[in-house]
N, C-alpha and C. Protein backbone atom coordinates (compact mmCIF):
# COMPACT_ATOMS: atom_id res chain seq x y z
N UNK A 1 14.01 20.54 20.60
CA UNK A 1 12.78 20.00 20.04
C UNK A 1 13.10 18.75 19.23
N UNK A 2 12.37 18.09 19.45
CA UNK A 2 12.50 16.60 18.67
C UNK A 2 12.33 16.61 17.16
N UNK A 3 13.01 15.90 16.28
CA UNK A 3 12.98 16.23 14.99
C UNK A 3 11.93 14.57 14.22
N UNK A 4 11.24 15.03 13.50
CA UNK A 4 10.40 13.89 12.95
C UNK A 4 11.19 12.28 12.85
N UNK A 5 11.30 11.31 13.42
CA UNK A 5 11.68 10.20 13.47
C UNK A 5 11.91 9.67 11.69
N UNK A 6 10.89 10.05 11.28
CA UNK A 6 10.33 9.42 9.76
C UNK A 6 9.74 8.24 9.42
N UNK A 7 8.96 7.36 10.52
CA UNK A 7 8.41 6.19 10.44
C UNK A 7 7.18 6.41 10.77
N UNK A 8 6.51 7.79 11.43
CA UNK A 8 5.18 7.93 11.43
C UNK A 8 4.07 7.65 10.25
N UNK A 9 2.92 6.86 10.49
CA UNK A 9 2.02 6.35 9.73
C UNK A 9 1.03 7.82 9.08
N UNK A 10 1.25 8.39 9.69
CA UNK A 10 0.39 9.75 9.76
C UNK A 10 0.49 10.97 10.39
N UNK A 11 -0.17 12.04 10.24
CA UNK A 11 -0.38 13.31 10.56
C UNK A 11 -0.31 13.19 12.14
N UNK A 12 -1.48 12.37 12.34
CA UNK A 12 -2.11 12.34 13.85
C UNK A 12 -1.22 11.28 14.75
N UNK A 13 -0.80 10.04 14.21
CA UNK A 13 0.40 9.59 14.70
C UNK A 13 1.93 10.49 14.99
N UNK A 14 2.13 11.19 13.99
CA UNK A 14 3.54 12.24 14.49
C UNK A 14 2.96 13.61 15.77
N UNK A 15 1.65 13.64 15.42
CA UNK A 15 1.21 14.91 16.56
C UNK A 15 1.38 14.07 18.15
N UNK A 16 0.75 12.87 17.81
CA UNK A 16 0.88 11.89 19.33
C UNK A 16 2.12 11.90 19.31
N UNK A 17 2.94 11.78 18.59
CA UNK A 17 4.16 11.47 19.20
C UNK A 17 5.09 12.61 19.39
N UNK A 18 4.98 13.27 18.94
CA UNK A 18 5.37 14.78 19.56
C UNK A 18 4.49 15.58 21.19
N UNK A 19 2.99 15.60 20.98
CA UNK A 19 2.79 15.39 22.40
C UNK A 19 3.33 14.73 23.54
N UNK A 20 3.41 13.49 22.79
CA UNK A 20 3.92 12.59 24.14
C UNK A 20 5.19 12.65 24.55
N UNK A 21 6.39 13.23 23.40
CA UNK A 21 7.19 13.48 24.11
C UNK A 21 7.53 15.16 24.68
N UNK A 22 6.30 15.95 24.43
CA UNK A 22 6.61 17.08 25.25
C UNK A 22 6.28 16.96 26.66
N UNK A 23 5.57 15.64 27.02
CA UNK A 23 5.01 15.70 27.96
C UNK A 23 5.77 14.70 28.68
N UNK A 24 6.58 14.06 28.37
CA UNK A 24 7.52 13.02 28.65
C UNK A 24 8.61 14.08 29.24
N UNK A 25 8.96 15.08 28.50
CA UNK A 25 10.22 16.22 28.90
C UNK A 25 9.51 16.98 30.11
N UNK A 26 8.10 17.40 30.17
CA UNK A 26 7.40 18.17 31.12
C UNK A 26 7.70 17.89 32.57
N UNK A 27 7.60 15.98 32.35
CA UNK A 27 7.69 14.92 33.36
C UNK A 27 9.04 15.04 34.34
N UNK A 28 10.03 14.40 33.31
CA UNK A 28 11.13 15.02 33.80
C UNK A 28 11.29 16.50 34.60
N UNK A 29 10.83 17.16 34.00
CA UNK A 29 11.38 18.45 34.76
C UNK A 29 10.52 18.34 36.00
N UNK A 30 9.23 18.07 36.18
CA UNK A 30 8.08 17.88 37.36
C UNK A 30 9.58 16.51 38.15
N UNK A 31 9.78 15.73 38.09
CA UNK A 31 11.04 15.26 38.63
C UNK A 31 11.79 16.09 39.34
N UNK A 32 12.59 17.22 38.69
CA UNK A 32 13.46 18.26 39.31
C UNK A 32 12.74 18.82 40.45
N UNK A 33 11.63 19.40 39.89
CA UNK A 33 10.63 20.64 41.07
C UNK A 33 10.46 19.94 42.22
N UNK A 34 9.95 18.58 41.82
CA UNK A 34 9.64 17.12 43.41
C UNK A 34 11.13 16.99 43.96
N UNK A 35 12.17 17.45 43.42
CA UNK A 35 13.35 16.66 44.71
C UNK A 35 13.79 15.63 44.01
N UNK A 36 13.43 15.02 43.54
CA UNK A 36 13.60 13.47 43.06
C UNK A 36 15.36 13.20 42.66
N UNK A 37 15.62 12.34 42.38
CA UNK A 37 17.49 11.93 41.77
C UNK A 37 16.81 11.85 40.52
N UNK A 38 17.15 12.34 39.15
CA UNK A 38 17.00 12.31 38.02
C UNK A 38 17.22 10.38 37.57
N UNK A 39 18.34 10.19 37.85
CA UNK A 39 18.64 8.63 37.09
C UNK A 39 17.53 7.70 37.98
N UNK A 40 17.05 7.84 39.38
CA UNK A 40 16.19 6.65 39.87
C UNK A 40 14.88 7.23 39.09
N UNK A 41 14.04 8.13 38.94
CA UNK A 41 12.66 8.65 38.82
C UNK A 41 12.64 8.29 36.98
N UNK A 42 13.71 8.62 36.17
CA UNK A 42 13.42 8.18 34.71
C UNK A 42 13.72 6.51 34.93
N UNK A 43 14.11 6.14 35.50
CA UNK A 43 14.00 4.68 35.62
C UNK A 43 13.37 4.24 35.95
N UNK A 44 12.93 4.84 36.52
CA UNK A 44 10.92 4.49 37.25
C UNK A 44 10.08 4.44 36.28
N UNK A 45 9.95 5.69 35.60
CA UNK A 45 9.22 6.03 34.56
C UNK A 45 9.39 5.16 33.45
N UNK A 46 10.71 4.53 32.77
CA UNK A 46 10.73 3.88 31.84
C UNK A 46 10.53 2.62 32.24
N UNK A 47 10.66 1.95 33.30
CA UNK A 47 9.94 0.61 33.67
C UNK A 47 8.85 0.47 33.51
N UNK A 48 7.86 1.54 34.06
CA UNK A 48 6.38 1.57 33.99
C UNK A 48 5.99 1.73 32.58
N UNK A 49 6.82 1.89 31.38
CA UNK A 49 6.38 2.46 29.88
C UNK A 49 6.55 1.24 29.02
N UNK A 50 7.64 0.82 29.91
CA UNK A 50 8.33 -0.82 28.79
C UNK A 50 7.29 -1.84 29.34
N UNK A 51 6.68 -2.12 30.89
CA UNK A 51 5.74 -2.85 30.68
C UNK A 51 4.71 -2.54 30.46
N UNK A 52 4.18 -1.66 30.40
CA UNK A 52 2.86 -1.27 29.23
C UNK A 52 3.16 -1.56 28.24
N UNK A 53 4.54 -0.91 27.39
CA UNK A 53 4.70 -1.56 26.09
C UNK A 53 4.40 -3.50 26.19
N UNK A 54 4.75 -4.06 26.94
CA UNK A 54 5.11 -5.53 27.00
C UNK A 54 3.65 -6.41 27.13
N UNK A 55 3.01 -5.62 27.63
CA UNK A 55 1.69 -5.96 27.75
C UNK A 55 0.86 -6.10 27.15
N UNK A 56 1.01 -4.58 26.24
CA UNK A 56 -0.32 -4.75 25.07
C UNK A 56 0.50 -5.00 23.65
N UNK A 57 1.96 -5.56 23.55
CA UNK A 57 2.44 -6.10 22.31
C UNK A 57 2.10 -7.23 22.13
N UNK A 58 2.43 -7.30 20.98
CA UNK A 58 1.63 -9.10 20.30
C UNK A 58 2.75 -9.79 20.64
N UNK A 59 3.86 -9.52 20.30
CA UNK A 59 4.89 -10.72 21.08
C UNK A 59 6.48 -9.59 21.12
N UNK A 60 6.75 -10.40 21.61
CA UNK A 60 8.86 -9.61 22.12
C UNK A 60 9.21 -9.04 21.09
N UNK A 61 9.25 -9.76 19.71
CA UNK A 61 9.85 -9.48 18.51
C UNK A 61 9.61 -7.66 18.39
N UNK A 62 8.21 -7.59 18.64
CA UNK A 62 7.40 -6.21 18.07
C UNK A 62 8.09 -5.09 19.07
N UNK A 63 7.90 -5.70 20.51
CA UNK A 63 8.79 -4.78 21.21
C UNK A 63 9.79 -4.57 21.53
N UNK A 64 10.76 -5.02 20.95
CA UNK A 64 12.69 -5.20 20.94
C UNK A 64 12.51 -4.46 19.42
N UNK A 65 11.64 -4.47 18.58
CA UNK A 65 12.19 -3.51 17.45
C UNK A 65 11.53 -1.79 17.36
N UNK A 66 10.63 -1.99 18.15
CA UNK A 66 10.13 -1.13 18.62
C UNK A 66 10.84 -0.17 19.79
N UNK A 67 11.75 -0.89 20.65
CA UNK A 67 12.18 -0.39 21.34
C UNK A 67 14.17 -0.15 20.53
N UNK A 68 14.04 -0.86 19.63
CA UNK A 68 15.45 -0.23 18.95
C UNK A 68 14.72 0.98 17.95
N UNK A 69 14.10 1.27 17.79
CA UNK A 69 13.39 2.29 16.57
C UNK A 69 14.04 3.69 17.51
N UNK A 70 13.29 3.82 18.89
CA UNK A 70 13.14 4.44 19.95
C UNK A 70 14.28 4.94 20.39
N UNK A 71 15.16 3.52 20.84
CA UNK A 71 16.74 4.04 20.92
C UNK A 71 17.33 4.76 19.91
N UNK A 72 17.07 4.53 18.75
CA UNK A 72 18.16 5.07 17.56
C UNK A 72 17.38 6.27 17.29
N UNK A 73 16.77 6.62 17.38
CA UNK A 73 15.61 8.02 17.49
C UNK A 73 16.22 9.19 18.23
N UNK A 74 16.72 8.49 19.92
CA UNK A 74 17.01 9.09 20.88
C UNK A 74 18.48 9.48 20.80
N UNK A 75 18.86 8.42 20.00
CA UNK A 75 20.71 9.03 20.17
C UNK A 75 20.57 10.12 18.87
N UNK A 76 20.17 9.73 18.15
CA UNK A 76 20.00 10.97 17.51
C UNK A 76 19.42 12.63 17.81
N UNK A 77 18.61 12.62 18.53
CA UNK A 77 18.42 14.03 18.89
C UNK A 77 19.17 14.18 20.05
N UNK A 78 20.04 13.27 20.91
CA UNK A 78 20.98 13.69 21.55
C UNK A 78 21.73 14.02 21.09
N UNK A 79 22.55 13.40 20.02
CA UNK A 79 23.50 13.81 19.24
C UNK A 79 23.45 15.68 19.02
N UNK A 80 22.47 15.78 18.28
CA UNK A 80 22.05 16.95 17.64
C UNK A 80 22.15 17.98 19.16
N UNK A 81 21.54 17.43 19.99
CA UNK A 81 21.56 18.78 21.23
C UNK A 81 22.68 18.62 21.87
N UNK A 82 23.75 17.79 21.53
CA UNK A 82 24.94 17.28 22.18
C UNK A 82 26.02 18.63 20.89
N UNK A 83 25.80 18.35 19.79
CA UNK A 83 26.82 18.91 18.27
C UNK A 83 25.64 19.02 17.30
N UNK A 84 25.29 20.59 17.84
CA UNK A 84 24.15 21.13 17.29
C UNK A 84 24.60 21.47 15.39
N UNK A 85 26.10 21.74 15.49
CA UNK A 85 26.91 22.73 14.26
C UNK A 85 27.52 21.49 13.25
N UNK A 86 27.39 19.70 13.66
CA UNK A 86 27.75 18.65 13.44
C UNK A 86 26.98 18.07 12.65
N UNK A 87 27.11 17.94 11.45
CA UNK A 87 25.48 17.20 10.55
C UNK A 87 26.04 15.69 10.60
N UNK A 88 26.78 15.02 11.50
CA UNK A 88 27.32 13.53 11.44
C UNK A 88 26.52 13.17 12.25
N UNK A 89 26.62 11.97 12.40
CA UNK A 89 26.72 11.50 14.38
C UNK A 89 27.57 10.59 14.38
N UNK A 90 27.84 10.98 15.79
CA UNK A 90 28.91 10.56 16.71
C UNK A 90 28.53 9.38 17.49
N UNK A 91 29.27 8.19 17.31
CA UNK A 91 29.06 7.01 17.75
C UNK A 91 30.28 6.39 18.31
């Protein structure tokens, strides 16, 4: 389970973003059940997410920090499901 980022604006902003990524993990697995190669189908998926992001951002700046927020978010709860017993991370 994903652990609160800590940059949410709100209640209803951390619920969206916890929805969205249960449903982001749902996705993936609907991936497995279809057959699909795991590395081409999330690469699919994250192309189609970064230009939506790219689209409705006001300019690059917003979405290169937006999209490092995201990354450093992600290595972190990998970390954690990677060295559950580890309160560091590993870099």
């Amino acid at each position: 389970m994903l652990k609160n980022p800590g940059n949410e604006s709100s209640e209803a902003d951390a619920s969206d973003f916890y929805a969205a990524a249960e449903r982001a993990a749902a996705m993936v697995e609907e991936f497995d059940t279809m057959g699909l190669a795991q590395a081409p189908a999330i690469g699919g998926a994250l192309t189609q997410l970064i230009t939506l992001l790219l689209i409705a951002a006001p300019d690059a700046h917003h979405v290169f920090g937006f999209l490092s927020s995201c990354m450093t978010n992600a290595a972190a709860h990998a970390d954690e499901a990677l060295h559950p017993d580890n309160g560091e991370l590993i870099h």
